[in-house]
Structures are given as C-alpha cells and as structure tokens.
PDB file of N, CA and C in Angstrom:
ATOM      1  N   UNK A   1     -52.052 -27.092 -44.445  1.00  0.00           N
ATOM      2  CA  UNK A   1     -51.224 -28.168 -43.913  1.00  0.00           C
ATOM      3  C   UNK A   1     -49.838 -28.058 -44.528  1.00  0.00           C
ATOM      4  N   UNK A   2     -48.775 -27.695 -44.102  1.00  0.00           N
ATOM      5  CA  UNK A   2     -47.704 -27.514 -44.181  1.00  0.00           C
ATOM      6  C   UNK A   2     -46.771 -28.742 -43.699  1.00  0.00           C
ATOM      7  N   UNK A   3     -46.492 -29.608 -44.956  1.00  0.00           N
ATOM      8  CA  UNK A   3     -45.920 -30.653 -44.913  1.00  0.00           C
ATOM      9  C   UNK A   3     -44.368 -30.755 -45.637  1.00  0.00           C
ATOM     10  N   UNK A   4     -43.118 -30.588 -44.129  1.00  0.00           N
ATOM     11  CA  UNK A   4     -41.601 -30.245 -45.101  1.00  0.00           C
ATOM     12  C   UNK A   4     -41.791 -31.864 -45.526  1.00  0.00           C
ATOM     13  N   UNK A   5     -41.028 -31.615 -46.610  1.00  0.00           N
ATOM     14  CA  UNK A   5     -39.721 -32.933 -47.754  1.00  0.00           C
ATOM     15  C   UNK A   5     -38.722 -33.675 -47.123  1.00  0.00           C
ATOM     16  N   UNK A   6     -38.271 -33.809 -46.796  1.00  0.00           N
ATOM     17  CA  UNK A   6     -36.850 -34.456 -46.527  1.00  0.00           C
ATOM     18  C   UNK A   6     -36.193 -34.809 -47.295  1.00  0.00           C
ATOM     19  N   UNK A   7     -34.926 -34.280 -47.466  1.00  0.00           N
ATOM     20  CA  UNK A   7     -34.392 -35.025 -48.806  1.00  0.00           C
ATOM     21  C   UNK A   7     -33.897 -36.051 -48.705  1.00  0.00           C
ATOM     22  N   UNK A   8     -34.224 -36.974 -49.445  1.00  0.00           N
ATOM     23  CA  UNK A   8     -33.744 -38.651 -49.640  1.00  0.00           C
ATOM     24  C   UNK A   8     -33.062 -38.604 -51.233  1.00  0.00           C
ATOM     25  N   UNK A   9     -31.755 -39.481 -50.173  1.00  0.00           N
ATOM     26  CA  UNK A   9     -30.532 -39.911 -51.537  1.00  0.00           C
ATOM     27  C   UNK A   9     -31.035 -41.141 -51.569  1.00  0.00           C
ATOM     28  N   UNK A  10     -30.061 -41.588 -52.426  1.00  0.00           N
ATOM     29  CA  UNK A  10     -30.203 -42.733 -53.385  1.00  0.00           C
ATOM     30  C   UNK A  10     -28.954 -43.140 -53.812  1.00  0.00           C
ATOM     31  N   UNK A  11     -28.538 -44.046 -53.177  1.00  0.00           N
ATOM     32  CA  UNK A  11     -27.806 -44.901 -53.700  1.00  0.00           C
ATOM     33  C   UNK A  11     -27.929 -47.231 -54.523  1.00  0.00           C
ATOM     34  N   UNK A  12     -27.287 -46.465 -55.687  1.00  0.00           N
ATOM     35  CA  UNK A  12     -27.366 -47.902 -56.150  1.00  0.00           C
ATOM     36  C   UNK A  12     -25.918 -48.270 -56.693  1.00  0.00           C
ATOM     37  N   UNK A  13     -26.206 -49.791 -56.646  1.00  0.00           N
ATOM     38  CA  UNK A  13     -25.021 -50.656 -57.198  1.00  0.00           C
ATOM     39  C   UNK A  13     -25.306 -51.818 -57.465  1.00  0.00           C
ATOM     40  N   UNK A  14     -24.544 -52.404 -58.346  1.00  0.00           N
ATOM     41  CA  UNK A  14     -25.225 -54.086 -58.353  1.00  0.00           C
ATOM     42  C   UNK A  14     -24.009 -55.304 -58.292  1.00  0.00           C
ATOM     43  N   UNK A  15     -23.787 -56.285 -57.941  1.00  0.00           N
ATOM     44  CA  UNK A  15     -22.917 -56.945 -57.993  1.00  0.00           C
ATOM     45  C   UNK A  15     -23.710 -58.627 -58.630  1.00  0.00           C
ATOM     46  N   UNK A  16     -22.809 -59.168 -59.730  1.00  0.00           N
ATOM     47  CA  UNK A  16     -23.574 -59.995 -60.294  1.00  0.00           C
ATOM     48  C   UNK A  16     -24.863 -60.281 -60.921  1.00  0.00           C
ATOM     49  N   UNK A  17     -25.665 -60.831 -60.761  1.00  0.00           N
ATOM     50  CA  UNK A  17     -27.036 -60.374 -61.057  1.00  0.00           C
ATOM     51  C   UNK A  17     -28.131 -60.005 -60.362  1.00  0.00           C
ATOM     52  N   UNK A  18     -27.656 -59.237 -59.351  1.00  0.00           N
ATOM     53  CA  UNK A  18     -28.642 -58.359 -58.287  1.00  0.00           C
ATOM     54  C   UNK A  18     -28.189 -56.915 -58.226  1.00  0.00           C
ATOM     55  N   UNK A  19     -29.349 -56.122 -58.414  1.00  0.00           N
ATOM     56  CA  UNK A  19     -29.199 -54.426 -58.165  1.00  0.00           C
ATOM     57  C   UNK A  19     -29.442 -54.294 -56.757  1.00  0.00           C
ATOM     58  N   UNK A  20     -28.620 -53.761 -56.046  1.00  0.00           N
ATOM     59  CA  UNK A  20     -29.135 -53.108 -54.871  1.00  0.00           C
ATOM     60  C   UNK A  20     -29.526 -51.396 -54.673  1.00  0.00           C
ATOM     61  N   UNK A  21     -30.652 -51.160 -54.687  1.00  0.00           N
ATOM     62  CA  UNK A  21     -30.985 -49.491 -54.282  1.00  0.00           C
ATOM     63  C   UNK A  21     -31.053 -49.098 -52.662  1.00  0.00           C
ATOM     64  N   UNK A  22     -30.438 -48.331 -52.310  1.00  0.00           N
ATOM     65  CA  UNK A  22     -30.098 -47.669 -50.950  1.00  0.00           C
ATOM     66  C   UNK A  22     -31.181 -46.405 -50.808  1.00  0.00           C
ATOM     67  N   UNK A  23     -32.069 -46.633 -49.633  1.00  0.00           N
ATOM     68  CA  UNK A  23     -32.244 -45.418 -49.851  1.00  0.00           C
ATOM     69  C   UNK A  23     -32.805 -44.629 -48.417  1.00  0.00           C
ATOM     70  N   UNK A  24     -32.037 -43.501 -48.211  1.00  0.00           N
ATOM     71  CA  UNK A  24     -31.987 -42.863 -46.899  1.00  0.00           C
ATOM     72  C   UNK A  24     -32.119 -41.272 -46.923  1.00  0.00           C
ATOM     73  N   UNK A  25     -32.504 -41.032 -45.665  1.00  0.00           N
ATOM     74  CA  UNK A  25     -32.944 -39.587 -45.079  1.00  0.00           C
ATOM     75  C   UNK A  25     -32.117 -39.171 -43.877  1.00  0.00           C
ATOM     76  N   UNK A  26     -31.866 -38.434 -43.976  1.00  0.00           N
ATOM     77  CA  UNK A  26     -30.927 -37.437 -42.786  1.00  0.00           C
ATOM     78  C   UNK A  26     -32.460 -37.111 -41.765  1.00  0.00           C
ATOM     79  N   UNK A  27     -31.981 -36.659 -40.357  1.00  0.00           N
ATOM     80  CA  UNK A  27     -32.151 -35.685 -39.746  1.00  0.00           C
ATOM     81  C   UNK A  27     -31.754 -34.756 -39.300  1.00  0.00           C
ATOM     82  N   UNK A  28     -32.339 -33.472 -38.890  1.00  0.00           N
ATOM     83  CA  UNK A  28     -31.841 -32.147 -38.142  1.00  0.00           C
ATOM     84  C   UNK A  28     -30.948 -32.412 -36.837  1.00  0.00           C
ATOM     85  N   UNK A  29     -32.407 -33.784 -36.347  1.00  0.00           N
ATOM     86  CA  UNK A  29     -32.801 -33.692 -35.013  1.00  0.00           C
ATOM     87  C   UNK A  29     -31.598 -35.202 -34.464  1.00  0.00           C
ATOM     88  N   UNK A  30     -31.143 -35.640 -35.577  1.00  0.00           N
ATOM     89  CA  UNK A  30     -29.725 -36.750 -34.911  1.00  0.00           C
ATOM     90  C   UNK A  30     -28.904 -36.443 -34.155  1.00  0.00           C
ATOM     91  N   UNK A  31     -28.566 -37.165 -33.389  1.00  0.00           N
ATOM     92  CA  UNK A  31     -27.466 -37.021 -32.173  1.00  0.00           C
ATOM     93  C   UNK A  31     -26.437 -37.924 -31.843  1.00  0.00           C
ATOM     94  N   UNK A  32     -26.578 -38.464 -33.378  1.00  0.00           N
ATOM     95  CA  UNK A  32     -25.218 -39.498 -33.900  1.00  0.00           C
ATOM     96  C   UNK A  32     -25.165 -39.569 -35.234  1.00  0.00           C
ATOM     97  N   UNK A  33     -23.770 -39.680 -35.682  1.00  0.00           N
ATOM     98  CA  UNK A  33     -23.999 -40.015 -37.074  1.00  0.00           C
ATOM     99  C   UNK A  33     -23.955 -41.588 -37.566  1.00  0.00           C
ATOM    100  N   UNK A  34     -24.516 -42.020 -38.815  1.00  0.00           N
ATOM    101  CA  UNK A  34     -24.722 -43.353 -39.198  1.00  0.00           C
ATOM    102  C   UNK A  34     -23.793 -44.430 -39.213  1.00  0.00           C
ATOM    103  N   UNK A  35     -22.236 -43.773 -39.281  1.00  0.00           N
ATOM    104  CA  UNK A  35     -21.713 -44.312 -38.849  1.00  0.00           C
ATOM    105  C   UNK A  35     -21.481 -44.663 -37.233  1.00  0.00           C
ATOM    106  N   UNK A  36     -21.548 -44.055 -36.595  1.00  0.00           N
ATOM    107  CA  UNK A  36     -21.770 -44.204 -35.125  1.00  0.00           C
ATOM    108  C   UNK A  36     -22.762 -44.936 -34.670  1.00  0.00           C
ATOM    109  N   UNK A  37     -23.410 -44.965 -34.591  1.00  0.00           N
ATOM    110  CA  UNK A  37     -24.595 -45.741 -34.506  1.00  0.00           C
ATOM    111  C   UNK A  37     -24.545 -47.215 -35.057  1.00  0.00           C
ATOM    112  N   UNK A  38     -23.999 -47.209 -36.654  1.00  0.00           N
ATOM    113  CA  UNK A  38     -23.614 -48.845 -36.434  1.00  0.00           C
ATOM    114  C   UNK A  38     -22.454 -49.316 -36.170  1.00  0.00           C
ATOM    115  N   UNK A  39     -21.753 -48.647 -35.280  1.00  0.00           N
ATOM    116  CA  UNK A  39     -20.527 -48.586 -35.074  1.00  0.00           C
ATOM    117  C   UNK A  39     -20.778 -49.251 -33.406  1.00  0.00           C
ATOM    118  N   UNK A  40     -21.974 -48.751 -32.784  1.00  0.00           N
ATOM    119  CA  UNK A  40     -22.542 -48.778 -31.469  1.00  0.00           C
ATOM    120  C   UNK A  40     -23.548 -50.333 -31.631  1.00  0.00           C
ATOM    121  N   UNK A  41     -23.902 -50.254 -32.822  1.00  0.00           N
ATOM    122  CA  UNK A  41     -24.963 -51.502 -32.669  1.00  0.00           C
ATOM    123  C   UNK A  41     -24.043 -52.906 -32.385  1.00  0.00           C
ATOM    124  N   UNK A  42     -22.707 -52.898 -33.460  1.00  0.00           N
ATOM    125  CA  UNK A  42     -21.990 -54.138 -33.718  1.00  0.00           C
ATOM    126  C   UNK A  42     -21.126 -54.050 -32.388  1.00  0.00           C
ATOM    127  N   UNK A  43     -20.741 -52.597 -31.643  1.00  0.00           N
ATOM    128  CA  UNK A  43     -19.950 -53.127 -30.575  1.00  0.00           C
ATOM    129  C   UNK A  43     -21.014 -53.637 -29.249  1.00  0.00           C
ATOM    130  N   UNK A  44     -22.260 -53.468 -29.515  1.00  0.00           N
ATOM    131  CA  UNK A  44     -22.586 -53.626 -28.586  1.00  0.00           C
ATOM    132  C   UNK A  44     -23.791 -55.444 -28.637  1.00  0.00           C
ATOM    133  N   UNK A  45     -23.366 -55.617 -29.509  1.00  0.00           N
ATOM    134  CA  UNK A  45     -24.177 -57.006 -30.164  1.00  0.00           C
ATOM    135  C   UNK A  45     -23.042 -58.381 -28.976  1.00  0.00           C
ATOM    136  N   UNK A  46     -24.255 -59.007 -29.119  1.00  0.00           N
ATOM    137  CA  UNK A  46     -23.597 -60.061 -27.652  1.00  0.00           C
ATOM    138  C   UNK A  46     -22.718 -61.008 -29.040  1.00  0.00           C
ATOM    139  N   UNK A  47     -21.431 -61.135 -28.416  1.00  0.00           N
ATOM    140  CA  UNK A  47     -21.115 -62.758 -29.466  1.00  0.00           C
ATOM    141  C   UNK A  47     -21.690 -63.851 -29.177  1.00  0.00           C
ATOM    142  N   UNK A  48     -21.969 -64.437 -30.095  1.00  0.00           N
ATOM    143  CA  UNK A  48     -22.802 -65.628 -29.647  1.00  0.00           C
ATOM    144  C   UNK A  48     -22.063 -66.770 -30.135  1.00  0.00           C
ATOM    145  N   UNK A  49     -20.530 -67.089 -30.173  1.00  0.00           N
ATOM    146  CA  UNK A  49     -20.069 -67.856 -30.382  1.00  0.00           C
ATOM    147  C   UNK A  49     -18.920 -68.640 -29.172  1.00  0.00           C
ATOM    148  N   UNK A  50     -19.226 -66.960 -28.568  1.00  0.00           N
ATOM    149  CA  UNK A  50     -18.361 -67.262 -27.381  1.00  0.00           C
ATOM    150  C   UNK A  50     -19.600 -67.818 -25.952  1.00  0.00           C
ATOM    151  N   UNK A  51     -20.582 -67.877 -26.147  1.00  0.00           N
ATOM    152  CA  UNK A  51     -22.402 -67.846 -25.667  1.00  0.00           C
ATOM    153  C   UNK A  51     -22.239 -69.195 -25.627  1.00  0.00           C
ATOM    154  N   UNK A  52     -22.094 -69.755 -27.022  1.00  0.00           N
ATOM    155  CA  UNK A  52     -22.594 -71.577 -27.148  1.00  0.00           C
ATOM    156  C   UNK A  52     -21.003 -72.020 -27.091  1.00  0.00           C
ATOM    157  N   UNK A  53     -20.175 -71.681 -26.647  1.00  0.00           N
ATOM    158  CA  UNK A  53     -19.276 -72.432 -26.373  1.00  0.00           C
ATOM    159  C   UNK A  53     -18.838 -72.741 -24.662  1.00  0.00           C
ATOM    160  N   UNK A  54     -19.475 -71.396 -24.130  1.00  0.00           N
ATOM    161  CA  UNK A  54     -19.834 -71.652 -22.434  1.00  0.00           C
ATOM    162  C   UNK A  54     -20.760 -72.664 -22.218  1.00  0.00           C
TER     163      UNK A  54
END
C-alpha cells in the first residue's frame, strides 16, 4: 500500500492571550490559488445588508 505525504505547513501566531495554529496542504491537482478562491468566495457572497434593507 503505497500511501504519498503531503506536505503540511504550519503556521502560528498569537495575539493577546490566544495562539492561533494554521495549518494547510497544497495540491498538484488545484486550479486556483488560495488566494483566488477566497478572493471568489467574498466576491461572490450575497450582501446581506443591502437584503434586509429591501
């Protein structure tokens, strides 16, 4: 059984008295990068301020 790794980074930081750890994996097989993608989620998110004011 031939099982690849993926390499996973790690990012941390803490602000005040909370640590935050980040932690993510690439793919080969993406066809956007992470920025793009939440770049696509937030432009494409309904406002909902302009929603409850109709």
């Amino acid at each position: 059984m031939d099982k690849r790794i993926k390499p996973i980074r790690l990012s941390i930081g803490w602000r005040d008295d909370t640590i935050y750890v980040i932690e993510y994996a690439t793919s080969e097989n993406a066809k956007e990068t992470a920025y793009e993608k939440i770049k696509r989620l937030i432009m494409n998110e309904p406002i909902t301020f302009e929603k409850q004011a109709s």
